[in-house]
C-alpha atoms as a PDB file:
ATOM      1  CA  UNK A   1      17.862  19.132 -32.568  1.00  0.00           C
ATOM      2  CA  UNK A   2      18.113  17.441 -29.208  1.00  0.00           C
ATOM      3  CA  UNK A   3      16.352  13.894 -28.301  1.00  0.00           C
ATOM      4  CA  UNK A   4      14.045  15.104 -26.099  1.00  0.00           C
ATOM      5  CA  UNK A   5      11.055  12.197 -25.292  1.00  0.00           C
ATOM      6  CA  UNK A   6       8.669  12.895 -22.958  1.00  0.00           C
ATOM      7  CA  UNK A   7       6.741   9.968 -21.045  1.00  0.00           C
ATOM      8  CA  UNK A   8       4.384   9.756 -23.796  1.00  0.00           C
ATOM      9  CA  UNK A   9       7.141   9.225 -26.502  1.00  0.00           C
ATOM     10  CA  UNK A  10       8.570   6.826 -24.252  1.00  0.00           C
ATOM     11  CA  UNK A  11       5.439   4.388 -23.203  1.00  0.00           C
ATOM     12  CA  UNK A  12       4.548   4.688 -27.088  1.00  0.00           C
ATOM     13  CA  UNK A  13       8.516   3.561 -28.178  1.00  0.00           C
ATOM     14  CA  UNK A  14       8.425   0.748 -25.203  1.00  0.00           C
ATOM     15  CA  UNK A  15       4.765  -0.347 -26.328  1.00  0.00           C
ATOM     16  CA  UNK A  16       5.392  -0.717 -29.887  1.00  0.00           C
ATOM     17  CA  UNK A  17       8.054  -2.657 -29.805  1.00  0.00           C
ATOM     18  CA  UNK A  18       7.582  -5.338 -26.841  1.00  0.00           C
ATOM     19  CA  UNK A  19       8.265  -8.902 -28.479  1.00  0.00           C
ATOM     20  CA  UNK A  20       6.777 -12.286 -26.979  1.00  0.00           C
ATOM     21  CA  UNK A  21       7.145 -14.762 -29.481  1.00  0.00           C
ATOM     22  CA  UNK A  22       7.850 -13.659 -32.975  1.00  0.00           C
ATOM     23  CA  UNK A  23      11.017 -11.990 -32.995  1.00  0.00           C
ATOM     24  CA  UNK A  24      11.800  -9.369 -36.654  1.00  0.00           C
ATOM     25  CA  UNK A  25      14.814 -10.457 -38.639  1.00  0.00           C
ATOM     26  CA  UNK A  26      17.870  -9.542 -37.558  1.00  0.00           C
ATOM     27  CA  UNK A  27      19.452  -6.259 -39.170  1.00  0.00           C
ATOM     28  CA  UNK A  28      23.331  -5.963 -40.499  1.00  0.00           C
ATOM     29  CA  UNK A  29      25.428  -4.808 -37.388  1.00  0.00           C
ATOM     30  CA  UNK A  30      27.183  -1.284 -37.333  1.00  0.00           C
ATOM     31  CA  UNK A  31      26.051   1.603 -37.862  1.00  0.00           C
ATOM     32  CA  UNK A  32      22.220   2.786 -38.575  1.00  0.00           C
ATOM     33  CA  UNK A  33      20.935   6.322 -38.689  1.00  0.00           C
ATOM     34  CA  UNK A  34      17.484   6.801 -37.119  1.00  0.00           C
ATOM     35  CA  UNK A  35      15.174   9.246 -38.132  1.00  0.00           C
ATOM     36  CA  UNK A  36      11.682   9.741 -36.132  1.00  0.00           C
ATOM     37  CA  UNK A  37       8.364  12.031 -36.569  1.00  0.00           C
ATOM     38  CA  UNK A  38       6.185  11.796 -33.350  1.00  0.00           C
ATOM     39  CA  UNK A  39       2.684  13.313 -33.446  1.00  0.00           C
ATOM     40  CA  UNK A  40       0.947  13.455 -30.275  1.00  0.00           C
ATOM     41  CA  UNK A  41      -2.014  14.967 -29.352  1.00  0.00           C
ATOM     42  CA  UNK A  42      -4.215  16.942 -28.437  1.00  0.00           C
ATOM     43  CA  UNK A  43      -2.072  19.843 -29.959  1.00  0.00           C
ATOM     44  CA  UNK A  44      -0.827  18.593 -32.638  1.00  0.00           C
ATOM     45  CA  UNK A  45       2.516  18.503 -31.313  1.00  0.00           C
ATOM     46  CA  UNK A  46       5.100  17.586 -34.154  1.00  0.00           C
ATOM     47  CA  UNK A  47       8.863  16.014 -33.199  1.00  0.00           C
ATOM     48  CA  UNK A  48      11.634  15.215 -35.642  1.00  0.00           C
ATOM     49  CA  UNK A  49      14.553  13.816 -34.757  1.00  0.00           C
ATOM     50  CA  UNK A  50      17.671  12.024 -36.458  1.00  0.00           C
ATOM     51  CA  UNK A  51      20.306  10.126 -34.622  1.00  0.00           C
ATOM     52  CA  UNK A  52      22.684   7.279 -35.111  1.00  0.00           C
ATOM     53  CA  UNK A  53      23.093   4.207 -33.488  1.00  0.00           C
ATOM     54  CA  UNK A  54      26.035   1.834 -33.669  1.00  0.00           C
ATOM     55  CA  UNK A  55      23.780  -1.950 -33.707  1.00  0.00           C
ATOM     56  CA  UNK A  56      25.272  -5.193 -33.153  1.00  0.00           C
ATOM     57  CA  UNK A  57      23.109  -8.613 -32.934  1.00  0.00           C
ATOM     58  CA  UNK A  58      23.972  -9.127 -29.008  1.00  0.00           C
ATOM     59  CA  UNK A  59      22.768  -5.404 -28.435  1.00  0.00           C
ATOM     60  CA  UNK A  60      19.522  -6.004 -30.859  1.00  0.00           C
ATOM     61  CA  UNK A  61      18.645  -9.359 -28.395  1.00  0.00           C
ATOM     62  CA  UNK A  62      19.468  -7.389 -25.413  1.00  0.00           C
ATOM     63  CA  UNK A  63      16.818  -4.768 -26.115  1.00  0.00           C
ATOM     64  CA  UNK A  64      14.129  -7.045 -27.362  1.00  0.00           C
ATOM     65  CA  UNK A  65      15.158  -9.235 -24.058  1.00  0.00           C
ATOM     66  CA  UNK A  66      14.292  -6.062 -22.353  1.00  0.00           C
ATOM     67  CA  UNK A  67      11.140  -5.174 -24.419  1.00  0.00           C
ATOM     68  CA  UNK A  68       9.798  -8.631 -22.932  1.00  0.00           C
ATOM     69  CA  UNK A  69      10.362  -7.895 -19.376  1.00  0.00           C
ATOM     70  CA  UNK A  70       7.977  -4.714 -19.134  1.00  0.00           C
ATOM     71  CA  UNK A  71       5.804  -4.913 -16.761  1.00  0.00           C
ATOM     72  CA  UNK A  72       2.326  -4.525 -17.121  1.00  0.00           C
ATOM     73  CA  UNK A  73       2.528  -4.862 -20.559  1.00  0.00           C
ATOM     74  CA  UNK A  74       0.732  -7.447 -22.989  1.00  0.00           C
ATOM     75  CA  UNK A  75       0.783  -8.680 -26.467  1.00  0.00           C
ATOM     76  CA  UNK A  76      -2.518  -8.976 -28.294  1.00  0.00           C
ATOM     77  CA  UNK A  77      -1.513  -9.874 -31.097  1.00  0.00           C
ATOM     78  CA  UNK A  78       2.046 -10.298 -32.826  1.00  0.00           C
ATOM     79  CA  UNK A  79       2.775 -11.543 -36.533  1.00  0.00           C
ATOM     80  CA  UNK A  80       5.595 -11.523 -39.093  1.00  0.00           C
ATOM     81  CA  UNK A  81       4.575 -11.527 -42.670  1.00  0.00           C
ATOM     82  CA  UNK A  82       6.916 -11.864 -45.429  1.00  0.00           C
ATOM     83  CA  UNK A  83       8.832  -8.898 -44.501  1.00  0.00           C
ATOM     84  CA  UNK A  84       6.183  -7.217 -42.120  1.00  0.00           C
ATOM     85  CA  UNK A  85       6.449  -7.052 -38.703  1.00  0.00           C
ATOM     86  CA  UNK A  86       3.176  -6.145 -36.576  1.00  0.00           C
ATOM     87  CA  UNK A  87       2.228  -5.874 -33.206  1.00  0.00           C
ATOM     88  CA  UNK A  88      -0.331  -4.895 -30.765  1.00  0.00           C
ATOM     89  CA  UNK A  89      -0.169  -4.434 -27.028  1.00  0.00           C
ATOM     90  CA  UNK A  90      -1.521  -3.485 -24.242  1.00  0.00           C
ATOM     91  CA  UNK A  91      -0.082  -1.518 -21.263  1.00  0.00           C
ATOM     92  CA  UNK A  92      -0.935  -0.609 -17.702  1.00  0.00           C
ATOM     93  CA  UNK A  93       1.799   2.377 -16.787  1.00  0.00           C
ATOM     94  CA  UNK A  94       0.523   3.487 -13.318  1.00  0.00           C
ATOM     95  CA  UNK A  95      -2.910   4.767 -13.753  1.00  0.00           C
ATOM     96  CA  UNK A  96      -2.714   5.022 -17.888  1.00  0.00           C
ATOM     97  CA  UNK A  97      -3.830   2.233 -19.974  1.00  0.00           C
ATOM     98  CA  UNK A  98      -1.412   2.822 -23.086  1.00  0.00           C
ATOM     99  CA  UNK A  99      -2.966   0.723 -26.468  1.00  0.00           C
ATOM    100  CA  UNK A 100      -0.759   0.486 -29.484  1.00  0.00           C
ATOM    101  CA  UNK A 101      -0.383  -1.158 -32.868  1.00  0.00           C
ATOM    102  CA  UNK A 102       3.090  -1.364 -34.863  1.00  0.00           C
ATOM    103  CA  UNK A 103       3.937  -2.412 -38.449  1.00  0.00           C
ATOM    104  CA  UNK A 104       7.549  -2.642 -39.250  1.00  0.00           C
ATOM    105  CA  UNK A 105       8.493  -3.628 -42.915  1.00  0.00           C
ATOM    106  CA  UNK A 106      11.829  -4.268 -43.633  1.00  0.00           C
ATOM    107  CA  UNK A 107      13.816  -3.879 -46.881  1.00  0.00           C
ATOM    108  CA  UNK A 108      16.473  -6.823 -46.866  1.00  0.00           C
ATOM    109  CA  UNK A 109      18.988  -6.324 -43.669  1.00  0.00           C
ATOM    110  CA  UNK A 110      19.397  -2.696 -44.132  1.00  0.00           C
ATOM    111  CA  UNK A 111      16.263  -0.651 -44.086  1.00  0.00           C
ATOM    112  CA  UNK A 112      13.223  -0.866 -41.763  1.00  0.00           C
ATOM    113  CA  UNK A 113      10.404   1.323 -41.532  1.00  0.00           C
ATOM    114  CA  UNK A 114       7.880   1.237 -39.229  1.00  0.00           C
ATOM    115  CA  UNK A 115       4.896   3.369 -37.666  1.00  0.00           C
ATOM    116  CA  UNK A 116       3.030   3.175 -34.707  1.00  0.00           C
ATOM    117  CA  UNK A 117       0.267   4.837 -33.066  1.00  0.00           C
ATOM    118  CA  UNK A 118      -1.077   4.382 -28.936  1.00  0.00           C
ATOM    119  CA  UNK A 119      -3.754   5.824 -27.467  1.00  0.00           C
ATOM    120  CA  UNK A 120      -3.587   6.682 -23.457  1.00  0.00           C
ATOM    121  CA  UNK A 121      -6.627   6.330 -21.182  1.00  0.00           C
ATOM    122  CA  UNK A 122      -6.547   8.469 -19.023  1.00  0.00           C
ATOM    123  CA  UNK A 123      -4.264  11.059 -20.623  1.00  0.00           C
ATOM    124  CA  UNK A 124      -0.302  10.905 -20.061  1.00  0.00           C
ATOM    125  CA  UNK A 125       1.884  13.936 -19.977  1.00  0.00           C
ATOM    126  CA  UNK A 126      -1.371  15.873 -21.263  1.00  0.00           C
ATOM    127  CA  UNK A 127      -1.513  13.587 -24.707  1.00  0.00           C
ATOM    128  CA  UNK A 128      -4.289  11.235 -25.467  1.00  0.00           C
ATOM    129  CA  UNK A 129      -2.689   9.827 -28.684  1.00  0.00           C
ATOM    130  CA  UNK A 130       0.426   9.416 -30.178  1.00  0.00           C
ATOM    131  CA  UNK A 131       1.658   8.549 -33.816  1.00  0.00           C
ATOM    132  CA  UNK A 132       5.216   8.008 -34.600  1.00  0.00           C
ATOM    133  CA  UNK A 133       6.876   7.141 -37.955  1.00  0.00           C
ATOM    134  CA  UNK A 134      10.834   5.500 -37.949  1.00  0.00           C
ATOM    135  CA  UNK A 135      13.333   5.522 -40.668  1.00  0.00           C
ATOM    136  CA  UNK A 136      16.155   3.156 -40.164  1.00  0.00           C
ATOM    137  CA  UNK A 137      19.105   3.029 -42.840  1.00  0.00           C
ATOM    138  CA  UNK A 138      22.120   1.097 -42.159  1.00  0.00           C
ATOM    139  CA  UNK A 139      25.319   3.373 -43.033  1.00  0.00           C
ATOM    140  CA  UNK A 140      28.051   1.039 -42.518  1.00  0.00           C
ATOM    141  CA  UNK A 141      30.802  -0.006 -39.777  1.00  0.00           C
ATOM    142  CA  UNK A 142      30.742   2.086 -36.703  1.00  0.00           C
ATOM    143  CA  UNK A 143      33.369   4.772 -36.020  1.00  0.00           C
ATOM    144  CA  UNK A 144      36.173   4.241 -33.973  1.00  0.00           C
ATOM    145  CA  UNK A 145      35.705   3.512 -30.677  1.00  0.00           C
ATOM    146  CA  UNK A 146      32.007   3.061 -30.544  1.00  0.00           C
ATOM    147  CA  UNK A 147      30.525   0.275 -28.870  1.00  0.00           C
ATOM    148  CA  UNK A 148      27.032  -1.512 -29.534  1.00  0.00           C
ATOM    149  CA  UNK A 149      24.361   0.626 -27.959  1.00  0.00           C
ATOM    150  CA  UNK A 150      26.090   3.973 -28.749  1.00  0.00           C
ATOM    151  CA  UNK A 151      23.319   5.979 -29.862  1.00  0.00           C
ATOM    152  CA  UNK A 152      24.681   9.638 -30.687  1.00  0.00           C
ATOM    153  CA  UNK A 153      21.811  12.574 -30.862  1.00  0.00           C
ATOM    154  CA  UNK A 154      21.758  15.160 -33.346  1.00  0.00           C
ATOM    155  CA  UNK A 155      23.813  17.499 -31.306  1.00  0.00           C
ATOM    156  CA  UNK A 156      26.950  15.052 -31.059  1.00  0.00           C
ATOM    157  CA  UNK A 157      25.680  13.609 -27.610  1.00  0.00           C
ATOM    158  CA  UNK A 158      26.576  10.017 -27.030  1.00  0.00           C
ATOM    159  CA  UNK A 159      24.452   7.601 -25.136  1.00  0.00           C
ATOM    160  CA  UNK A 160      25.529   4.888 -23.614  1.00  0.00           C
ATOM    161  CA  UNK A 161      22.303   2.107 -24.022  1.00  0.00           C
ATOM    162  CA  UNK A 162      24.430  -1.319 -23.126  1.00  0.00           C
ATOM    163  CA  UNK A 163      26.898  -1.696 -21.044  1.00  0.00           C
ATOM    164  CA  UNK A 164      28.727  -4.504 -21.711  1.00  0.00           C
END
């Protein structure tokens, strides 16, 4: 099954994971298989997805540098907690207010689990809330040729998320 986020999916995945001050531990680099369940509703509508993603620790700050630099977007509250991450923002995307809470535990360098929900006011894409649970298992060194940021989709599809 194809990657396939809507605007919803993507506010809630840019809201949960915006970092100000507290920064999560850093995971092993290489290679990490992803595996996310969206809910989003009204509807009911289910998503599950698997992909891999080929990490590095100059990718991971890259992203979070970008998480930071959202704008419209505020932290209420942020904490790390033995090995839980949460967070709560707030966003203003156009004329929805998107507010979401993360928890992210980790398990040592090479697992992380974490689950979000947002709510949108007024609705976005038709949804008013969103819950999405994430899998992440480091699998070991990348394959040949792939570069930090390489996320490949389900279907074989390689994206290119850093260019560097």
């Amino acid at each position: 099954m194809k990657i396939r986020l809507g605007s919803a999916a993507i506010a809630l995945l840019l809201a949960s994971v915006i970092a100000q001050a507290v920064n999560p531990p850093e995971m092993t680099e290489g290679l990490w298989s992803i595996h996310t369940q969206t809910v989003a509703n009204p509807g009911n509508k289910k998503t599950d997805n698997t992909s891999t993603i080929c990490r590095s620790h100059a990718y991971d700050q890259y992203s979070l540098d970008l998480e930071k630099k959202i704008k419209g977007c505020s932290t209420l509250n942020e904490s790390l907690q033995g090995n839980k991450y949460t967070i709560q923002t707030h966003c203003v995307m156009g004329a929805t207010t998107v507010d979401s809470k993360s928890v992210v535990t980790f398990e040592g360098e090479s697992v992380a689990h974490s689950e979000s929900h947002a709510t949108y006011t007024p609705a976005l894409t038709g949804f008013t809330e969103m819950t999405m649970s994430q899998d992440q298992k480091y699998l070991g060194s990348c394959p040949a040729g792939a570069q930090p940021g390489d996320l490949t989709q389900a279907d074989g599809t390689v994206v290119h998320l850093w260019k560097h």
